[in-house]
Protein backbone atom coordinates (compact mmCIF):
# COMPACT_ATOMS: atom_id res chain seq x y z
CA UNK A 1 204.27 32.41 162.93
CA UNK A 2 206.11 35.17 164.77
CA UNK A 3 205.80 38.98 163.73
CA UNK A 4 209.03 39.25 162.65
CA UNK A 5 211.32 36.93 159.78
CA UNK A 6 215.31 36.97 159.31
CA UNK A 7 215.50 37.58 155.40
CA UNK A 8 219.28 38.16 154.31
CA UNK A 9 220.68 38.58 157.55
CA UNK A 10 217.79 40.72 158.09
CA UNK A 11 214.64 41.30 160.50
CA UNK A 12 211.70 41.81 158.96
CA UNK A 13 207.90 42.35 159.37
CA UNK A 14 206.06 38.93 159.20
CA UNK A 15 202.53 39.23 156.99
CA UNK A 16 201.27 38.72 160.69
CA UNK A 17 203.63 41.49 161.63
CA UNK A 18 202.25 44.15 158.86
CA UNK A 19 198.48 43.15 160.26
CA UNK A 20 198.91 43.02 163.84
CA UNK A 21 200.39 46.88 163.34
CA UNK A 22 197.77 47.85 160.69
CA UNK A 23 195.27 47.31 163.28
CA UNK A 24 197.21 48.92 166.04
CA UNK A 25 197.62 51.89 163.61
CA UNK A 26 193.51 51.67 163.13
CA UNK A 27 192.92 51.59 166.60
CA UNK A 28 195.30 54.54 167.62
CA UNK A 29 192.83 57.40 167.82
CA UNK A 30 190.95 55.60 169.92
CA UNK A 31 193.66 54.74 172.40
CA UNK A 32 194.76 58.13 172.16
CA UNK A 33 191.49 59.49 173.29
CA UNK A 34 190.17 56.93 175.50
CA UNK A 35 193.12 57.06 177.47
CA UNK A 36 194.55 60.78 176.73
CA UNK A 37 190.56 62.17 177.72
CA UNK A 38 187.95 59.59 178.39
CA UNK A 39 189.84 57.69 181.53
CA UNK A 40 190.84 60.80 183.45
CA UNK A 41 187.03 61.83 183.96
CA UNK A 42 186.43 58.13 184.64
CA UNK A 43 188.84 58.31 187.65
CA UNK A 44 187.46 61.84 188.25
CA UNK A 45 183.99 60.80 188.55
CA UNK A 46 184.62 58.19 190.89
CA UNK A 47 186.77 60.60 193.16
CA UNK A 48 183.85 62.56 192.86
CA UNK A 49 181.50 59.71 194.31
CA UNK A 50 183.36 59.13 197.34
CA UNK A 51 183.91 63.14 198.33
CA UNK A 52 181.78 65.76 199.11
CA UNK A 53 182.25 68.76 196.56
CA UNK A 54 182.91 72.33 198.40
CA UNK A 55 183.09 75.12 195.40
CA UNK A 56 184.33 78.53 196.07
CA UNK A 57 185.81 81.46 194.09
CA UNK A 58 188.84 80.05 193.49
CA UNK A 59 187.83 76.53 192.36
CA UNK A 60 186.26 73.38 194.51
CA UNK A 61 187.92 71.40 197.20
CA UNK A 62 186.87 67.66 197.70
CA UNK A 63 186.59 66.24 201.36
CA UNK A 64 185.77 62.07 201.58
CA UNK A 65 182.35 61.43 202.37
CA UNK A 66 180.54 60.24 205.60
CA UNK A 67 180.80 56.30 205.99
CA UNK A 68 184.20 55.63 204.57
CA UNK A 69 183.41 57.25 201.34
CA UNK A 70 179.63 55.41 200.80
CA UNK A 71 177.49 58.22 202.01
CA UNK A 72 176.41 59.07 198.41
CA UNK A 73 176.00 55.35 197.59
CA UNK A 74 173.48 54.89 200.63
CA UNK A 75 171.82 57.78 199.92
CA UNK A 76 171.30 56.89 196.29
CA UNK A 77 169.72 53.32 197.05
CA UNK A 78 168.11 53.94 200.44
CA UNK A 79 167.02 57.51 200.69
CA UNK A 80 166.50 58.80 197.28
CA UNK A 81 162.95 58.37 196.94
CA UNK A 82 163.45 58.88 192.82
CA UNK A 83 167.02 56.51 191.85
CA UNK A 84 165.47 53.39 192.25
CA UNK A 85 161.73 54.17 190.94
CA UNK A 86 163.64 55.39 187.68
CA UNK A 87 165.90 52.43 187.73
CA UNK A 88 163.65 49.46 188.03
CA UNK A 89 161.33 51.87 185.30
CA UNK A 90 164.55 51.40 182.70
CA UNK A 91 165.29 47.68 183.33
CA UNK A 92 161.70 47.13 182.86
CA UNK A 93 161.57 49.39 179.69
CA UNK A 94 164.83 47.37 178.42
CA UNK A 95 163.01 44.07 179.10
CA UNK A 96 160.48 44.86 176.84
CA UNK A 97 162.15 47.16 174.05
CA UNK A 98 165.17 45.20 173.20
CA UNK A 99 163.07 42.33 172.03
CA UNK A 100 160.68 44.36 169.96
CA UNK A 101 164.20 46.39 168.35
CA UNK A 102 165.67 43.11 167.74
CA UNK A 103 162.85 41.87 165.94
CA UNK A 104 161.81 44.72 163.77
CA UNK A 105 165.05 45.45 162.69
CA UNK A 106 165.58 42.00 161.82
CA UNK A 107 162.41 42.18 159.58
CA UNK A 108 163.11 45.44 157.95
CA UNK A 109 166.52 44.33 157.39
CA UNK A 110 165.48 41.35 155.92
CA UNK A 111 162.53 42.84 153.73
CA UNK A 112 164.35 45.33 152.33
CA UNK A 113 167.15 42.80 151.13
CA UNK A 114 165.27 40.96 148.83
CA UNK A 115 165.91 42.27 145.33
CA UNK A 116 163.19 45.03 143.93
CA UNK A 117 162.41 48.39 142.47
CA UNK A 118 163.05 51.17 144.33
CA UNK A 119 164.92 49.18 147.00
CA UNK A 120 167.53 51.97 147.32
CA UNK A 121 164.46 54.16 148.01
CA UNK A 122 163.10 51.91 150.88
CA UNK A 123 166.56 51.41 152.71
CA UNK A 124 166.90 55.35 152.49
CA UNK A 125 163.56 55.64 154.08
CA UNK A 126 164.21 52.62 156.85
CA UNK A 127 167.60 54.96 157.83
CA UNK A 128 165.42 57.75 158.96
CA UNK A 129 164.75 56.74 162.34
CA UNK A 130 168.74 57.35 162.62
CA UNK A 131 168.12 61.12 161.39
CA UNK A 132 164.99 61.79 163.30
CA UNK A 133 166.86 60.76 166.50
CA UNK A 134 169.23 63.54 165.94
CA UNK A 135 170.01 66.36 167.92
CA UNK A 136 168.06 69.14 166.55
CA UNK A 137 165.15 67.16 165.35
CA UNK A 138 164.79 65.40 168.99
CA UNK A 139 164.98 68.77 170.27
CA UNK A 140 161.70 69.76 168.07
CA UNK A 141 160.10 66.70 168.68
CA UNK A 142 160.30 67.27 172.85
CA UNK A 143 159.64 70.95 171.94
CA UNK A 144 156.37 72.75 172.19
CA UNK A 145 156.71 74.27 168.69
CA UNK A 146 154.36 71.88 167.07
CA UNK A 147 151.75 73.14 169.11
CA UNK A 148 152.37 76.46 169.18
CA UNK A 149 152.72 76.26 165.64
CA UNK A 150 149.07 74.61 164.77
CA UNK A 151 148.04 76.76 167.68
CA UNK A 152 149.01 80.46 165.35
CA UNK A 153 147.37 78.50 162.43
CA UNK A 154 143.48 78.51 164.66
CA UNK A 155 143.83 75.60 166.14
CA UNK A 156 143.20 75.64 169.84
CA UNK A 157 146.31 74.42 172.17
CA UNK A 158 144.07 71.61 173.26
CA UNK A 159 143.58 70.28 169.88
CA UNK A 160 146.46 70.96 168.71
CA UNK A 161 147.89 68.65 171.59
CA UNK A 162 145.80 65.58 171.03
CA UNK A 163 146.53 64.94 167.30
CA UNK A 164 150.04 64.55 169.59
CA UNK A 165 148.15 62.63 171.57
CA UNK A 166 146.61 59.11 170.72
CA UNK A 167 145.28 58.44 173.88
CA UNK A 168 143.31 62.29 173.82
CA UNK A 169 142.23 61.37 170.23
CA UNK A 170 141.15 58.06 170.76
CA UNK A 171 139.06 59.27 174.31
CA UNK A 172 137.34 62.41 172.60
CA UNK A 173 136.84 60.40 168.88
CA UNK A 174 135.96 57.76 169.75
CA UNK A 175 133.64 55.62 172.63
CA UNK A 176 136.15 53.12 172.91
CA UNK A 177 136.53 51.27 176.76
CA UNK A 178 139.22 53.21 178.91
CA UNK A 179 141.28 49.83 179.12
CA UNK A 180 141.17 49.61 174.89
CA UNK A 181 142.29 53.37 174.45
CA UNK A 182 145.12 52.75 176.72
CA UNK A 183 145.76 49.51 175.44
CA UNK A 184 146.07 51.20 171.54
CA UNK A 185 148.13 54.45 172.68
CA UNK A 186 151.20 52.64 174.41
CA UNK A 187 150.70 50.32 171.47
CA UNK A 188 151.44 53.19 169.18
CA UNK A 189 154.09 55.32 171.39
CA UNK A 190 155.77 52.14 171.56
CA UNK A 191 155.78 51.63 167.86
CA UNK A 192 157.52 55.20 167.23
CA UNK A 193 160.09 54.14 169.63
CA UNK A 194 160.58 51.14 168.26
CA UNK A 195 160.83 52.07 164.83
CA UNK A 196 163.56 55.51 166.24
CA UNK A 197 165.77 53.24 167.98
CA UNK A 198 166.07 50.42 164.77
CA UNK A 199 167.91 52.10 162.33
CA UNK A 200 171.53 51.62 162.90
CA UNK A 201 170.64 48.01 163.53
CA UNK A 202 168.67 47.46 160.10
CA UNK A 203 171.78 48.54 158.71
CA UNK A 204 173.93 46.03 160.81
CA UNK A 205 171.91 42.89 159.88
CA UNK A 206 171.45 44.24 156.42
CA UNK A 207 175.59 43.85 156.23
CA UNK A 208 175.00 40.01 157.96
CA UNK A 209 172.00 39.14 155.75
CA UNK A 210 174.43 40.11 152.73
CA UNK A 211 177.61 38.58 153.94
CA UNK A 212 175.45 35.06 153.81
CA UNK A 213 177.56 33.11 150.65
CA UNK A 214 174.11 32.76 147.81
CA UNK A 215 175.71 28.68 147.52
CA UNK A 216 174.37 28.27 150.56
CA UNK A 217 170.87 28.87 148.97
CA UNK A 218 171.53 27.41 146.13
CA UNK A 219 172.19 24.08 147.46
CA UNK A 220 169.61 23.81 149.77
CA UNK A 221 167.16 24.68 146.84
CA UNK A 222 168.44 22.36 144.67
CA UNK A 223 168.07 19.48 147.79
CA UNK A 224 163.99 20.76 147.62
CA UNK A 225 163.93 23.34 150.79
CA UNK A 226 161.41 25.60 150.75
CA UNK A 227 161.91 29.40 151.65
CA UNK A 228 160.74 29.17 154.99
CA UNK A 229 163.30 26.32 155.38
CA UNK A 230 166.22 28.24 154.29
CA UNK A 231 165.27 30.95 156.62
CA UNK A 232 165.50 29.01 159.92
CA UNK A 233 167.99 26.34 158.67
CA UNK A 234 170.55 28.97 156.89
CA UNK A 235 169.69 32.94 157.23
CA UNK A 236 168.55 32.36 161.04
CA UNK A 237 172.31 30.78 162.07
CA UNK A 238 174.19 32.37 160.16
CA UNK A 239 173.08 36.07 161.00
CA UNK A 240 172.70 34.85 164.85
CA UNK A 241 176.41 36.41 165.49
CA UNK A 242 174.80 39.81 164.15
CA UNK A 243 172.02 39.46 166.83
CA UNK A 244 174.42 38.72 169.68
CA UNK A 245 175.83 42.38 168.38
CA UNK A 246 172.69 43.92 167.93
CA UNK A 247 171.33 43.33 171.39
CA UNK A 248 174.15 44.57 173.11
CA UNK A 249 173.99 47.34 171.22
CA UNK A 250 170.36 47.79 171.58
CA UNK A 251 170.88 47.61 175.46
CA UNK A 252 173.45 50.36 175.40
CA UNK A 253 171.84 52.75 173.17
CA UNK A 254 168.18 52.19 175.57
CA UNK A 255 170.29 52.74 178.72
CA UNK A 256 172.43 55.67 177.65
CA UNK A 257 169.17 57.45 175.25
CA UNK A 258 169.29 61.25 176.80
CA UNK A 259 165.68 60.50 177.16
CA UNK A 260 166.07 57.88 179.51
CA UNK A 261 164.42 58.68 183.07
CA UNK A 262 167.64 57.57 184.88
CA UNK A 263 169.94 59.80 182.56
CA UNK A 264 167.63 62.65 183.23
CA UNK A 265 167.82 61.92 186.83
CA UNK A 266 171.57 61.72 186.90
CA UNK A 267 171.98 65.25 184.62
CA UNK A 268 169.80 66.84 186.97
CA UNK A 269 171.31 66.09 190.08
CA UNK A 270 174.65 67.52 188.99
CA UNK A 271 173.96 70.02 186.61
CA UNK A 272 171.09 71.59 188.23
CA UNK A 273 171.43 70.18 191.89
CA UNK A 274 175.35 70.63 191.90
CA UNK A 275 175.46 67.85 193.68
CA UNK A 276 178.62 66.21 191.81
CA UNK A 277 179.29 63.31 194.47
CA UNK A 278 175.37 62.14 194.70
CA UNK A 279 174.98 62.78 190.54
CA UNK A 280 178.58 60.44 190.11
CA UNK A 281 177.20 57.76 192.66
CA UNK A 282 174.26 57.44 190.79
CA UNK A 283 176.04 57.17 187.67
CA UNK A 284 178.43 54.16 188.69
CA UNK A 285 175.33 52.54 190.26
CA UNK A 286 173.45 52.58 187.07
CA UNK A 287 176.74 51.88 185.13
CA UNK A 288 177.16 48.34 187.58
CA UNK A 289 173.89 47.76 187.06
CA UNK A 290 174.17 48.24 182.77
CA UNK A 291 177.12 46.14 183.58
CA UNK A 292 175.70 43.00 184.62
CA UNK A 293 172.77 42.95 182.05
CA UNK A 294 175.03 43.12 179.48
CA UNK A 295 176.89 40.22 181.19
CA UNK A 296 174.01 38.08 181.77
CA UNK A 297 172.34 38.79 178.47
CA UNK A 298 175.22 38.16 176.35
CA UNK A 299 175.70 35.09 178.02
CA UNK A 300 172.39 34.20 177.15
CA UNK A 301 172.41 34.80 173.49
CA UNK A 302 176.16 33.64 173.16
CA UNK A 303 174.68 29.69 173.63
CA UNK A 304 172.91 29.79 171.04
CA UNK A 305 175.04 31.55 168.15
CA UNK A 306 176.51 30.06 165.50
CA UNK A 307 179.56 30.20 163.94
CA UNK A 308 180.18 29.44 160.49
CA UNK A 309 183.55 28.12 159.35
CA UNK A 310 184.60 28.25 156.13
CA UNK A 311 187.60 26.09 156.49
């Protein structure tokens, strides 16, 4: 059917018509931004990776770089004793994270489905993760105003630091083997990050869990499948479209988290360095890079989800 219908002698919008400019009309503000704002500093940044920045009192002048342009590209991956240390650190911290995300939130999100007392209370309190990773609470949390505050209170600074500190506790509490304390504090670091980075995706596979049609359930219970069979036979396929989402998601978020070593890397070098063409090198570099794990792992996960048609 085409957008448009001849109705008395008329043109008119088709029903596909009205939608197709319904979601142009949703999508508008973010045309107008991404290409009235966002893609001018996208082709700025990469002029900025292939020229060397000169700033004076009247502004900054940009001059192409040694080796065709590359020179900040080379120096990035083969001089840079700290861009590819921080990089392989974040793939590797990706590898293991997005996994863990995906699974938790998957759990939470299906635990706190299930119909109960107080379940309003216990999706509020699964959320928080999304509230403790904002702005001014991160800000605290990297802060030294904990300490300083149990510090005012009598509590030494070194005490004060180690209930921060699970590997301290653990080492002065405890007569535990070096290997085990280690063992239990990234254990429990990696819990708290776990748990911060889940809570927009609880709410994403809370949606998918309660999209899932209740016949579904209801037939399969009436043929004798148990709840365990139900899980992997209807709930796991039919929310594996929401995981596909979820770990691209997850990947972004991990990459792009302001307390990413890489990001850090990348402000400092042209915020505090003012070294604009190295800092916008780096940046593409690490953008290919985000690039092609996104690529590979959502070709990965895209064999294996299923889609369910109603038709």
């Amino acid at each position: 059917m085409g957008f448009w219908i001849k109705r008395n002698g008329k043109w008119h919008l088709s029903l596909t018509g009205k939608e197709a400019m319904a979601g142009i009309l949703f999508i508008m503000p973010f045309l107008i931004g991404f290409f009235g704002i966002f893609l001018p500093m996208i082709v700025e940044s990469i002029h900025f990776s292939f020229s060397n920045m000169e700033v004076s009192s009247t502004g900054y002048t940009l001059t192409k770089a040694a080796d065709n342009g590359l020179e900040h590209y080379l120096r990035a991956l083969t001089i840079d004793p700290d861009f590819n240390l921080d990089l392989l650190k974040g793939i590797g911290q990706m590898v293991v994270q997005v996994p863990l995300v995906i699974i938790f939130s998957f759990f939470a999100a299906t635990l706190i489905n299930q119909k109960f007392h107080g379940r309003a209370i216990a999706r509020s309190i699964f959320f928080f993760p999304v509230i403790l990773t904002s702005g001014v609470i991160l800000g605290l949390e990297n802060s030294d105003l904990l300490v300083q505050t149990l510090s005012n209170t009598g509590v030494s600074a070194d005490e004060a630091q180690s209930m921060f500190n699970i590997a301290i506790f653990l080492s002065k509490y405890t007569n535990l083997p070096g290997l085990v304390v280690d063992f239990l504090a990234g254990a429990v670091n990696g819990i708290y990050g776990i748990v911060t980075a889940s809570g927009v995706q609880i709410l994403i596979f809370l949606a998918g869990l309660q999209s899932i049609s209740p016949s579904l359930y209801e037939a399969s219970s009436m043929e004798g499948a148990t709840a365990w069979e139900n899980f992997w036979k209807i709930t796991f396929p039919m929310i594996s479209p929401i995981i596909l989402v979820n770990s691209v998601y997850t990947i972004i978020d991990l990459f792009t988290n302001e307390t990413n070593e890489m990001m850090k890397t990348i402000k400092t070098t042209i915020f505090n360095d003012v070294k604009y063409g190295l800092g916008s090198a780096m940046a593409w570099i690490y953008f290919i890079c985000i690039a092609v794990i996104l690529v590979i792992a959502g070709g990965l996960i895209s064999r294996k989800v299923f889609y369910y048609d109603e038709r």
